[in-house]
Protein backbone atom coordinates (compact mmCIF):
# COMPACT_ATOMS: atom_id res chain seq x y z
CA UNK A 1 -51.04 -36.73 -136.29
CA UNK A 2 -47.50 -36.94 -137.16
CA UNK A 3 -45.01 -39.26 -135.85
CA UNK A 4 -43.37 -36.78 -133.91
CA UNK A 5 -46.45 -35.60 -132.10
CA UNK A 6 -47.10 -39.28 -131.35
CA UNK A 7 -43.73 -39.90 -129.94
CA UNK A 8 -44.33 -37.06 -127.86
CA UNK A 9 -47.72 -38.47 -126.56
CA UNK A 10 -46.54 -41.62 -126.17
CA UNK A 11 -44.22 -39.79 -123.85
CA UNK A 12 -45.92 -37.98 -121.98
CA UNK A 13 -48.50 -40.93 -121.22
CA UNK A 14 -45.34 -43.17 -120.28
CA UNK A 15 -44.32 -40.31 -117.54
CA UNK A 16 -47.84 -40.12 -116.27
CA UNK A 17 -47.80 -43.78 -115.70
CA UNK A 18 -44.63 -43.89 -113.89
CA UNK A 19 -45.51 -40.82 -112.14
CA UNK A 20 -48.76 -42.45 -110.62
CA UNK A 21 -46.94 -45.50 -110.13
CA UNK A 22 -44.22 -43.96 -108.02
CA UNK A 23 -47.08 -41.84 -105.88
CA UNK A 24 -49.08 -44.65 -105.30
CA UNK A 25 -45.88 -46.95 -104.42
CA UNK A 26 -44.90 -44.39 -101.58
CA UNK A 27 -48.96 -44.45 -100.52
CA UNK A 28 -48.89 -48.13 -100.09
CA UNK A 29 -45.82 -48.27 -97.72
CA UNK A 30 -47.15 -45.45 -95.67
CA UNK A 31 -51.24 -47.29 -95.34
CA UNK A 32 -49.38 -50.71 -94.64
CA UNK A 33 -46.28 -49.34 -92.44
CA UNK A 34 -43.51 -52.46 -92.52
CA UNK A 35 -43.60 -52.06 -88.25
CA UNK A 36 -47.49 -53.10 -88.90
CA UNK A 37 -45.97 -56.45 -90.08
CA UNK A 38 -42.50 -57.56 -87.36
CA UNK A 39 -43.46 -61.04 -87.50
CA UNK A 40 -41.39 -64.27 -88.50
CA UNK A 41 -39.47 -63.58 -91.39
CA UNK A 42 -39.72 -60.10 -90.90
CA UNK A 43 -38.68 -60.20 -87.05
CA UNK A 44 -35.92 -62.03 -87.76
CA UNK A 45 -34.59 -59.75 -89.71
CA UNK A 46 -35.61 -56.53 -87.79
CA UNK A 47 -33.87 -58.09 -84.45
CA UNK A 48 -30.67 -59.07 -86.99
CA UNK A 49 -30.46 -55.65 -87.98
CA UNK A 50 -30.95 -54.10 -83.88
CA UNK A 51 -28.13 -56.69 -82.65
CA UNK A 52 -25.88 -56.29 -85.41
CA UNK A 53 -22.96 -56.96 -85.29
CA UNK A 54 -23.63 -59.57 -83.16
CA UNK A 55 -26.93 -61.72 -83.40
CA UNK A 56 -25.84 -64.68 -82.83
CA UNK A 57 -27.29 -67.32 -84.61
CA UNK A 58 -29.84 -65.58 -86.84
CA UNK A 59 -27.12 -62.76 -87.62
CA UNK A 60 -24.55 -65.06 -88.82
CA UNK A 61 -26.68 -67.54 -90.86
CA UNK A 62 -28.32 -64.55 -93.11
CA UNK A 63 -26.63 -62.54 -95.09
CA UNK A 64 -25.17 -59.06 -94.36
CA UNK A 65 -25.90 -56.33 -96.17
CA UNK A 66 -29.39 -55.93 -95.42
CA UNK A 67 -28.54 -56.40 -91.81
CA UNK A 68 -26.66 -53.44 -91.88
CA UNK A 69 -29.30 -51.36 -93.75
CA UNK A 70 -31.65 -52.44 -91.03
CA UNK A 71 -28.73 -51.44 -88.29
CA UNK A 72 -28.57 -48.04 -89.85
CA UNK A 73 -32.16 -47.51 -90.04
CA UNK A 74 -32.88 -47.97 -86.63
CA UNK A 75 -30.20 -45.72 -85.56
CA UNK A 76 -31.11 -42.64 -87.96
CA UNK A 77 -34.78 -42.73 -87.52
CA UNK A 78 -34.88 -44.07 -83.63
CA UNK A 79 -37.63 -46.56 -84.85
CA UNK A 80 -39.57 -43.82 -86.35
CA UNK A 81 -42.97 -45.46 -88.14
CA UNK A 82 -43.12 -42.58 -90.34
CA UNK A 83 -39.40 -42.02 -91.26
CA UNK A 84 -39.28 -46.04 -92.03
CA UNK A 85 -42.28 -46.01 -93.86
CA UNK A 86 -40.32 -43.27 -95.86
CA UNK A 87 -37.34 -45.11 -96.30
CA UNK A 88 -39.38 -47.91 -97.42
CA UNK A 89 -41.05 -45.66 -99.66
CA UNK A 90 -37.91 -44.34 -100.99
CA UNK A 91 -36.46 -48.10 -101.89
CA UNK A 92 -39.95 -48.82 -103.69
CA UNK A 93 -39.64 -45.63 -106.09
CA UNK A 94 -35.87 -45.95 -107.15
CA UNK A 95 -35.95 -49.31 -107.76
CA UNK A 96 -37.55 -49.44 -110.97
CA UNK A 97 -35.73 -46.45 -112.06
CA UNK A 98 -32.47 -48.53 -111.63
CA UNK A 99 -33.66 -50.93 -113.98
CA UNK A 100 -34.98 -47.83 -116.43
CA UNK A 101 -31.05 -47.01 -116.50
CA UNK A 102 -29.71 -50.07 -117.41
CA UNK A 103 -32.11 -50.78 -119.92
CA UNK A 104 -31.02 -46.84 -121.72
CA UNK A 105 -27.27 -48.13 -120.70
CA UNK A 106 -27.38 -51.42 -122.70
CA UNK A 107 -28.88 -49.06 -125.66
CA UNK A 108 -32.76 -49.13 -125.60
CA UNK A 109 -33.99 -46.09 -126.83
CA UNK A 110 -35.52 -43.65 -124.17
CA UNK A 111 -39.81 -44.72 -125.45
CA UNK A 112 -38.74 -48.88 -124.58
CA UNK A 113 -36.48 -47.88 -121.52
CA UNK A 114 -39.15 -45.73 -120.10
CA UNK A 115 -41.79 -48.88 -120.64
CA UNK A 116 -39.44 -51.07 -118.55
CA UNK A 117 -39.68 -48.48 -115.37
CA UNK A 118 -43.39 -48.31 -115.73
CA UNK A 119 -43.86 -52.51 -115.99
CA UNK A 120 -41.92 -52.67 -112.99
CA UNK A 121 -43.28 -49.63 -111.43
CA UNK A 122 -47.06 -51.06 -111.95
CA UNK A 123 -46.41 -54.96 -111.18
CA UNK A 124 -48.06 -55.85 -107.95
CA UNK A 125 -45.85 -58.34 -107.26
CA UNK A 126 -42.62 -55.63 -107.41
CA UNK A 127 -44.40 -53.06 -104.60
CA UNK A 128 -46.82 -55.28 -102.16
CA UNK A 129 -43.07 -56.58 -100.79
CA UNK A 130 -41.93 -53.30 -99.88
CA UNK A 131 -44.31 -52.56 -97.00
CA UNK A 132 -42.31 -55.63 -95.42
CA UNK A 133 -38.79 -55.69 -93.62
CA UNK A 134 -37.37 -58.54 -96.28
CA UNK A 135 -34.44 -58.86 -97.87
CA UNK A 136 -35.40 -58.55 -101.81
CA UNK A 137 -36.20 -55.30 -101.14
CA UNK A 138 -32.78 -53.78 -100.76
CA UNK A 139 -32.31 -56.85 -102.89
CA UNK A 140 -33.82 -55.60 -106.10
CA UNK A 141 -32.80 -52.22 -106.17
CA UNK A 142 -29.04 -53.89 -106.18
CA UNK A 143 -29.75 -56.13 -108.84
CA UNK A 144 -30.78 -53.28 -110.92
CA UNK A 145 -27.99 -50.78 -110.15
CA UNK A 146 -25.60 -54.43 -110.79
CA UNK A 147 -27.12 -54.48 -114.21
CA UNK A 148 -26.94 -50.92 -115.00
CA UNK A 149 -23.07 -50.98 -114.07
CA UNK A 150 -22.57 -53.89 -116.17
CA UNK A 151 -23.92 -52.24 -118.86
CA UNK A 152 -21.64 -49.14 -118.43
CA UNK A 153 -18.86 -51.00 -118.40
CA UNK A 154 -19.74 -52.64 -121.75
CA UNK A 155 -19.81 -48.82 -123.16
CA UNK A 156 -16.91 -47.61 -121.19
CA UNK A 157 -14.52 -50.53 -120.67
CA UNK A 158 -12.45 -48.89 -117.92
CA UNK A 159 -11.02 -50.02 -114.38
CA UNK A 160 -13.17 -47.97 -112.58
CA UNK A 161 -16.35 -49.45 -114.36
CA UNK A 162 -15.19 -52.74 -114.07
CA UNK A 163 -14.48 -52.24 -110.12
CA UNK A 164 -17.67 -50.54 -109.71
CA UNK A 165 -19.65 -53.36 -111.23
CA UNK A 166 -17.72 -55.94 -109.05
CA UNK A 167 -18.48 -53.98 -106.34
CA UNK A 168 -22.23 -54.06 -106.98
CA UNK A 169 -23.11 -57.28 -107.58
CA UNK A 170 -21.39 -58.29 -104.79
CA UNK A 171 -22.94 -56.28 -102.19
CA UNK A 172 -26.10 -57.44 -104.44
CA UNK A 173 -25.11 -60.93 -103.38
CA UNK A 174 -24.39 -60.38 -99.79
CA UNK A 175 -27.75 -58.78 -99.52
CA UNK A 176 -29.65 -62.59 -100.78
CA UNK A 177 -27.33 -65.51 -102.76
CA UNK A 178 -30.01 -65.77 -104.99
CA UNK A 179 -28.24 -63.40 -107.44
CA UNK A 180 -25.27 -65.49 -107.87
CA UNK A 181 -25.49 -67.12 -110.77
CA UNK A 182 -27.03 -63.97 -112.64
CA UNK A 183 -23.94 -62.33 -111.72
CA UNK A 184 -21.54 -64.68 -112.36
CA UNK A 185 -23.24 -64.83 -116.12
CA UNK A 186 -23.02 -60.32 -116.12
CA UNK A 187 -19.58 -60.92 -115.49
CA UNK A 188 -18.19 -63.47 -117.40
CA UNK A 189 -20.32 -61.48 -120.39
CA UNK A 190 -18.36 -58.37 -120.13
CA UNK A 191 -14.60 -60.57 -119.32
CA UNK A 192 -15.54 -62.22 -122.69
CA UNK A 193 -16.94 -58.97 -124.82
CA UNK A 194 -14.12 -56.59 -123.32
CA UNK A 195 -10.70 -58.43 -122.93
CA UNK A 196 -10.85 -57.35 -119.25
CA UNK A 197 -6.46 -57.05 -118.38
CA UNK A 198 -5.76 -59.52 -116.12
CA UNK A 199 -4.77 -56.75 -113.61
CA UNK A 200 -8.20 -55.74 -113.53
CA UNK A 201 -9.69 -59.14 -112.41
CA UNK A 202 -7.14 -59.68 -109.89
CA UNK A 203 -8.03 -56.29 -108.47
CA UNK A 204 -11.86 -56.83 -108.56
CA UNK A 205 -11.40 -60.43 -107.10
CA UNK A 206 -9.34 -58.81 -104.24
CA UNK A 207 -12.60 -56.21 -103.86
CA UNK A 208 -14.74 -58.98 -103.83
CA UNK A 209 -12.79 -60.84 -101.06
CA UNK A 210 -12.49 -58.01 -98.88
CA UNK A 211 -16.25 -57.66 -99.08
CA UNK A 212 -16.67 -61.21 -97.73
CA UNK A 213 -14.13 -60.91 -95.01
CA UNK A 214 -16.71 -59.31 -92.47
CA UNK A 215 -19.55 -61.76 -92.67
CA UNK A 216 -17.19 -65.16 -93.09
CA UNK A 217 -15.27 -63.99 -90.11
CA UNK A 218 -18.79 -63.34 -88.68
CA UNK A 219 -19.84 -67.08 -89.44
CA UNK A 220 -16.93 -68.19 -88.16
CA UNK A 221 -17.34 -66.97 -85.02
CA UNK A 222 -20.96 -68.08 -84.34
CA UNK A 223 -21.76 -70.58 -86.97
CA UNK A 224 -17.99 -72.36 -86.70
CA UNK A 225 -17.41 -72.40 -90.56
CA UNK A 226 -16.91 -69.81 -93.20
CA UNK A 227 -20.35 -68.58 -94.70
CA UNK A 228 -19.66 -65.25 -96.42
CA UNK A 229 -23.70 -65.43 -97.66
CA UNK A 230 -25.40 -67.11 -94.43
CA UNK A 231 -25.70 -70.70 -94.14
CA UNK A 232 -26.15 -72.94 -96.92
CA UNK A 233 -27.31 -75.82 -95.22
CA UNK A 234 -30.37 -75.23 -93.20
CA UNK A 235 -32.17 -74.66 -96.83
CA UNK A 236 -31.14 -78.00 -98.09
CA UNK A 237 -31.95 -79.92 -94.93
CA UNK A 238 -35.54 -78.53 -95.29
CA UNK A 239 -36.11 -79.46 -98.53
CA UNK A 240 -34.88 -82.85 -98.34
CA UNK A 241 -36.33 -84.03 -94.61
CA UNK A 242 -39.42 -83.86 -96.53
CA UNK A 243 -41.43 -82.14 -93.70
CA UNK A 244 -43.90 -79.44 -92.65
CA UNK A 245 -41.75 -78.36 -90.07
CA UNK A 246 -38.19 -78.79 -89.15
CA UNK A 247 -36.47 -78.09 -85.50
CA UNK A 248 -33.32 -77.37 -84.65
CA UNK A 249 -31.61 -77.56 -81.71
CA UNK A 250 -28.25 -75.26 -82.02
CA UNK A 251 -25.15 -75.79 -79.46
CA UNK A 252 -22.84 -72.39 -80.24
CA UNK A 253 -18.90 -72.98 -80.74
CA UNK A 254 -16.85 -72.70 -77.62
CA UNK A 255 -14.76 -70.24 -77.19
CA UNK A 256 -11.59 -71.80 -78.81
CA UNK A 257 -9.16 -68.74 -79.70
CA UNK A 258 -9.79 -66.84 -76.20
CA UNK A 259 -10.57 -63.42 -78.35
CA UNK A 260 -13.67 -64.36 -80.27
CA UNK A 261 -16.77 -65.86 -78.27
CA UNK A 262 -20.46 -66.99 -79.99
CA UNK A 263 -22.66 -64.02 -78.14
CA UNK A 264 -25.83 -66.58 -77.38
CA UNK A 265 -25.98 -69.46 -75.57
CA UNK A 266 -28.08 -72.63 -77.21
CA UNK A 267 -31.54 -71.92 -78.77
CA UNK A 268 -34.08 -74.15 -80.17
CA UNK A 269 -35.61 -73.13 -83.77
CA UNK A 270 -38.87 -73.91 -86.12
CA UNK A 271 -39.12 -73.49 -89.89
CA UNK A 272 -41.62 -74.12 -91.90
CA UNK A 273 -41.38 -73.02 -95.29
CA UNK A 274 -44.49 -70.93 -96.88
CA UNK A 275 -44.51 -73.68 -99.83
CA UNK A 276 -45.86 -76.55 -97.42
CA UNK A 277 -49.14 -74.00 -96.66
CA UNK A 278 -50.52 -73.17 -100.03
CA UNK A 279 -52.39 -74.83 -102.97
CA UNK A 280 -50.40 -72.88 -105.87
CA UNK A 281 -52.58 -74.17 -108.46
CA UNK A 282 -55.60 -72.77 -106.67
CA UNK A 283 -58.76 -71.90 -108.52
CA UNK A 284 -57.56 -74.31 -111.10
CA UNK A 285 -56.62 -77.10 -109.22
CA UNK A 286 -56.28 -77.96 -105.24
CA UNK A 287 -52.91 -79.83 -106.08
CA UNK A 288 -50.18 -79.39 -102.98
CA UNK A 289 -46.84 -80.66 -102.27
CA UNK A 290 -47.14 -83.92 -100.82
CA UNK A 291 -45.32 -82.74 -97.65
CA UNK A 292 -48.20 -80.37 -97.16
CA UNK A 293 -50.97 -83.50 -97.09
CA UNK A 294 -49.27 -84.79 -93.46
CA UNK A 295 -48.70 -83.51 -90.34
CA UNK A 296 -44.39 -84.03 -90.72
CA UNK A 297 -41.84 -83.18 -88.32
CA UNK A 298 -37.66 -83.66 -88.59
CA UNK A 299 -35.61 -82.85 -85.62
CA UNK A 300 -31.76 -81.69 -86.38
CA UNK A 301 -29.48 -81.36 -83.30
CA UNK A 302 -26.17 -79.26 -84.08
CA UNK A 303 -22.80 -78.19 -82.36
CA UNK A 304 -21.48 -75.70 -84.04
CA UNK A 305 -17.96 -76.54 -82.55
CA UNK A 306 -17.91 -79.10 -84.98
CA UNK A 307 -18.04 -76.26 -87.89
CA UNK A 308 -20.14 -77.67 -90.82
CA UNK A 309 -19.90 -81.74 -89.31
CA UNK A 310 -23.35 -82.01 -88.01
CA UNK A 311 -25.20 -79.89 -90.35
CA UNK A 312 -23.64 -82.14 -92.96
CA UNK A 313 -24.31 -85.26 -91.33
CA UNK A 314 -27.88 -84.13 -90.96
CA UNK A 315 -28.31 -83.23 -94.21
CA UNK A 316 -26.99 -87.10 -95.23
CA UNK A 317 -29.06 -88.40 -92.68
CA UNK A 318 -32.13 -87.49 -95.21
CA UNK A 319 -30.37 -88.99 -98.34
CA UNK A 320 -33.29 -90.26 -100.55
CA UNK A 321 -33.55 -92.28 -103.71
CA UNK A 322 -33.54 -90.86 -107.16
CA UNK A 323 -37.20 -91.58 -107.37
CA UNK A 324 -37.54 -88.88 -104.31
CA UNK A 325 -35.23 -86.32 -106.00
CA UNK A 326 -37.28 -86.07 -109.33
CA UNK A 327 -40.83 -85.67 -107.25
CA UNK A 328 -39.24 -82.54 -105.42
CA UNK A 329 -37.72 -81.37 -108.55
CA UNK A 330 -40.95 -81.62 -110.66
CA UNK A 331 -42.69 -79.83 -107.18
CA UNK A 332 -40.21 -77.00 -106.96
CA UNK A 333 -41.02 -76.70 -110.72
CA UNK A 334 -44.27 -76.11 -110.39
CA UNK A 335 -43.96 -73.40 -107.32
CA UNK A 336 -41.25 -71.84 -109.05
CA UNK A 337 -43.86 -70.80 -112.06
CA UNK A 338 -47.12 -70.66 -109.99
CA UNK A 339 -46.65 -70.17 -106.35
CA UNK A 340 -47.84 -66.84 -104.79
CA UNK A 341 -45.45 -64.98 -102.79
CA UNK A 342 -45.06 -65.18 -99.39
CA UNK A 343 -45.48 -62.29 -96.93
CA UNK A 344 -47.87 -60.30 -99.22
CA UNK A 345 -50.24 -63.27 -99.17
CA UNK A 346 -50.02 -64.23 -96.07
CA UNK A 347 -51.37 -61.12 -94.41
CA UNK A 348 -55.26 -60.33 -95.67
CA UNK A 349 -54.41 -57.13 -97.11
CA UNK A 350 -55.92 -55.92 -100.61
CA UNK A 351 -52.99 -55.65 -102.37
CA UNK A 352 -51.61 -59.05 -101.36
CA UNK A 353 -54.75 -60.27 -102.92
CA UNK A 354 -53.64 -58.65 -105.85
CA UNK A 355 -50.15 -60.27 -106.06
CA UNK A 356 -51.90 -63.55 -105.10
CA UNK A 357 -54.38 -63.31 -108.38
CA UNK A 358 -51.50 -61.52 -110.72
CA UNK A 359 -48.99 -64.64 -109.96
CA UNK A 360 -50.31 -66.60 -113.42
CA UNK A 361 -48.57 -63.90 -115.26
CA UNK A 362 -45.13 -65.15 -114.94
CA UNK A 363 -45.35 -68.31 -116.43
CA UNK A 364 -47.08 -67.49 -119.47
CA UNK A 365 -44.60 -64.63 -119.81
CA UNK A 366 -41.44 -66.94 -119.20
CA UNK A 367 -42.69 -69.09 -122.08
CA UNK A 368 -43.39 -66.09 -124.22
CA UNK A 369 -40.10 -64.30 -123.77
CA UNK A 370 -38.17 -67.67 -124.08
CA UNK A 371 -39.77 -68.40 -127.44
CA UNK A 372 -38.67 -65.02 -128.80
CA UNK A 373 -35.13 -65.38 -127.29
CA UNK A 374 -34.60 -68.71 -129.26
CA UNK A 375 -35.75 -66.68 -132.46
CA UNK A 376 -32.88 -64.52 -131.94
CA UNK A 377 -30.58 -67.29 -130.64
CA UNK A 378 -31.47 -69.33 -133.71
CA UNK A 379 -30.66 -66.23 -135.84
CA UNK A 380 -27.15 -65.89 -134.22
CA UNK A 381 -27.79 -62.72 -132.39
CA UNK A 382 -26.80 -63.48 -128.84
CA UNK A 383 -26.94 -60.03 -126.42
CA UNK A 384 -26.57 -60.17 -123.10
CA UNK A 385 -29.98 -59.21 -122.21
CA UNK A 386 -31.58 -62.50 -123.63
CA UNK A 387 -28.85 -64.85 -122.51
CA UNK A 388 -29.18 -63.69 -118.58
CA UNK A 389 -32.01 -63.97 -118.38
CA UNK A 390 -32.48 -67.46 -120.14
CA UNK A 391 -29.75 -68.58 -118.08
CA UNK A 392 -30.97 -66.92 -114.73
CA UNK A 393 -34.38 -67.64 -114.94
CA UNK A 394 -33.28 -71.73 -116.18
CA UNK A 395 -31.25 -71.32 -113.03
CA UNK A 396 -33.95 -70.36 -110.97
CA UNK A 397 -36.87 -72.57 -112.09
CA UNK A 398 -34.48 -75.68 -112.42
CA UNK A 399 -32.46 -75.50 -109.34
CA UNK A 400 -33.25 -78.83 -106.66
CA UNK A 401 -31.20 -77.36 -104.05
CA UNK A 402 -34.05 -75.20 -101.52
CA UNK A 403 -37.61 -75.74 -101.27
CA UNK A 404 -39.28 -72.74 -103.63
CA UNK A 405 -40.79 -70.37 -102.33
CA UNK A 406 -42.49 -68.15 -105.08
CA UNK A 407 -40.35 -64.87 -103.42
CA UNK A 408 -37.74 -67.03 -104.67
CA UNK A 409 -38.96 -65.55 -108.38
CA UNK A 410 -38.92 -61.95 -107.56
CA UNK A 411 -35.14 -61.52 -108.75
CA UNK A 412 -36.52 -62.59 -112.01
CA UNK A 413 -39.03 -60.93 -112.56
CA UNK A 414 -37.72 -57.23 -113.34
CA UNK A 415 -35.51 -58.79 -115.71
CA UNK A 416 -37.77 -60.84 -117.17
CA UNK A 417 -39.62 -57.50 -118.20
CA UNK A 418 -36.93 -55.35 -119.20
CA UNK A 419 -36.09 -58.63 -121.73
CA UNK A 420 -39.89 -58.43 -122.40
CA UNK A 421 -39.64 -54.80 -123.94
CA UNK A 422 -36.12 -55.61 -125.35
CA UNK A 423 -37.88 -58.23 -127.73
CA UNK A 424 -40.61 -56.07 -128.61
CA UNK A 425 -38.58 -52.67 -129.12
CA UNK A 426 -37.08 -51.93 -131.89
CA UNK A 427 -33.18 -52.86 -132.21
CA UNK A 428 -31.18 -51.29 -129.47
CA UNK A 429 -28.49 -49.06 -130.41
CA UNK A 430 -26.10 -46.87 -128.31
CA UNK A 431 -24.23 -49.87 -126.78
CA UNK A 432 -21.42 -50.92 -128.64
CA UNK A 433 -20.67 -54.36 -127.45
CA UNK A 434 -24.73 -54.86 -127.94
CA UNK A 435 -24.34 -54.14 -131.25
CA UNK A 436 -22.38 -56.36 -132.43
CA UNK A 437 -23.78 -59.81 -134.38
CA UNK A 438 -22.34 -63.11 -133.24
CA UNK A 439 -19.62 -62.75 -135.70
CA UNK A 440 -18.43 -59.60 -134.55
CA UNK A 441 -19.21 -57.08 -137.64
CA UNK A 442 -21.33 -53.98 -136.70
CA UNK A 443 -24.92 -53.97 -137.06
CA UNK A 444 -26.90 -50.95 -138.86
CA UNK A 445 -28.95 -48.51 -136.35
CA UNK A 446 -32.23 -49.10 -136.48
């Protein structure tokens, strides 16, 4: 068989793959409809999206964009099971596709690119979440169109690139903070490989501001402090109370300015994050955070007249020692690389068994892909691909800021496979800023 016949088997099998993937990601959301499933997480953000753009507390301390998506939703398909299974459906199939057009964009050749969509088409993890109303996924099919943009900047180098790549990333942002610092590496990248004008960054930084207005304005209002991405602190008081279950008592602002007004009245709230539940290590070991061996409860009490004043003195009231710090560092470690993802799991559906036994992938590949990225580091070939995802996923796995959660991952995880077939492919050409070695001279097409 020639190599051309090959190529074109190898293509045709690819399209198969992603064909079947895509048909059974829309039969998934349709068996498990996300209206099967408005409970906690999911209600919360349901009942954000019906009340928006009020909803009080809730509304303000989350993030927007999915909010809206949510408030659009309802109002096209009037609550519709089958038209939001659809939608759901429709979020599930594009997504990896998103990620199939960055990978061509930053110059993998169409066989590699095409082996990216069908990874992320096929991983369990990347289409149990979409029969759920969450946030990662609007989330990931943002992060994927961010990346592609970035990309075509890098080939084009124009304002209307650069703009549209500012734009993405932060409504990818807005939609879950998570993506921050992966951004903030994209576009620092491209400032550094293209000489971005000045003019340009001052425009997209205006772009980006104007995007924030709505939800800090928003948090203002019913939080009492600017929070463009929801509030920061709740997260952080969580993970350092050291409990199984934290409530809060929330007094609204008052009605200072005689135009803007808080639009509930006080409300009492429980968390209790997923990670104090499970035994991550499970078969292999029954090892649990320590929080999740007692029965612990911290009570928070907080007037949001005050703006951020009580949720910061709360959050000092559970100051610990540095002995405390490094055992919830070394814990949020371990979920970060082993922890199954709640809501798939936590329903007893077939597929969330099958995220819940697939989860010991990601380490192993972390490790993997980080061994061949220093190979290419150590040879002074430094694309933007590897480096993000380094940095991203260091970010991720090292951060001591929230409690993990292993959804916390799923950002990750599509680029940790599109790096996967970047290190295996053959050299990427097409790109012109990718093709360049670390001392700027052109590399040969491979």
């Amino acid at each position: 068989m020639t190599r051309l016949a090959k190529q074109g088997l190898h293509y045709k099998l690819l399209v198969l793959l992603i064909v079947a993937a895509s048909c059974f990601r829309v039969f998934i959301c349709f068996v498990h409809n996300p209206m099967n499933y408005i409970f906690s997480d999911m209600l919360r953000h349901w009942s954000n999206g019906l009340h928006f753009p009020r909803g009080s507390y809730t509304g303000a301390a989350d993030p927007i964009v999915y909010q809206v998506y949510i408030w659009l939703l309802h109002h096209l398909t009037r609550d519709n099971r089958f038209l939001i299974a659809f939608a759901s459906a429709l979020l599930s199939v594009l997504m990896p596709w998103t990620y199939y057009r960055a990978a061509r964009e930053f110059g993998l050749q169409k066989i590699p690119a095409l082996w990216v969509w069908a990874l992320i088409a096929w991983t369990p993890s990347l289409f149990v979440i979409y029969h759920f109303i969450m946030m990662e996924t609007m989330l990931l099919l943002l992060e994927g169109v961010a990346l592609w943009m970035t990309a075509r900047y890098l080939r084009k180098g124009r304002t209307e690139a650069f703009l549209t790549l500012i734009f993405f990333w932060t409504l990818a942002a807005l939609t879950k903070p998570t993506v921050v610092p992966l951004a903030g590496i994209c576009v620092l990248w491209v400032w550094w490989k293209k000489s971005t004008p000045l003019r340009d960054v001052a425009v997209g930084a205006v772009l980006a501001i104007v995007m924030l207005i709505p939800q800090a304005v928003r948090s203002k209002v019913e939080l009492g402090f600017f929070a463009p991405f929801g509030n920061p602190w709740l997260t952080r008081i969580i993970l350092r109370d050291g409990t199984r279950m934290t409530y809060v008592h929330y007094y609204p602002p008052a009605d200072k300015s005689g135009y803007l007004k808080a639009s509930a009245p006080d409300i009492d709230m429980a968390f209790g994050a997923p990670s104090c539940f499970i035994l991550p290590l499970e078969p292999v070991s029954l090892w649990a955070i320590r929080r999740a061996h007692r029965d612990s409860k911290a009570y928070v009490t907080i007037d949001g007249s005050y703006g951020e004043r009580d949720w910061k003195a709360a959050y000092d009231h559970f100051n610990h020692d540095s002995d405390e710090w490094w055992a919830q560092w070394r814990e949020n470690i371990i979920l970060f690389f082993f922890a199954p993802s709640w809501p798939e799991t936590g329903v007893n559906e077939w597929d969330g068994h099958l995220e819940y036994r697939t989860r010991w992938i990601w380490a192993p590949l972390i490790l993997f892909v980080f061994v061949c990225n220093a190979r290419q580091f150590a040879r002074r070939r430094f694309d933007l691909i590897p480096v993000a995802v380094t940095l991203f996923t260091l970010v991720m796995a090292l951060q001591n800021a929230v409690l993990t959660e292993g959804r916390y991952r799923k950002p990750v995880e599509p680029v940790l496979l599109l790096n996967l077939v970047w290190v295996l492919s053959r050299k990427p050409v097409g790109a012109a800023d990718q093709g360049l070695t670390h001392a700027g001279t052109p590399e040969a097409a491979v």
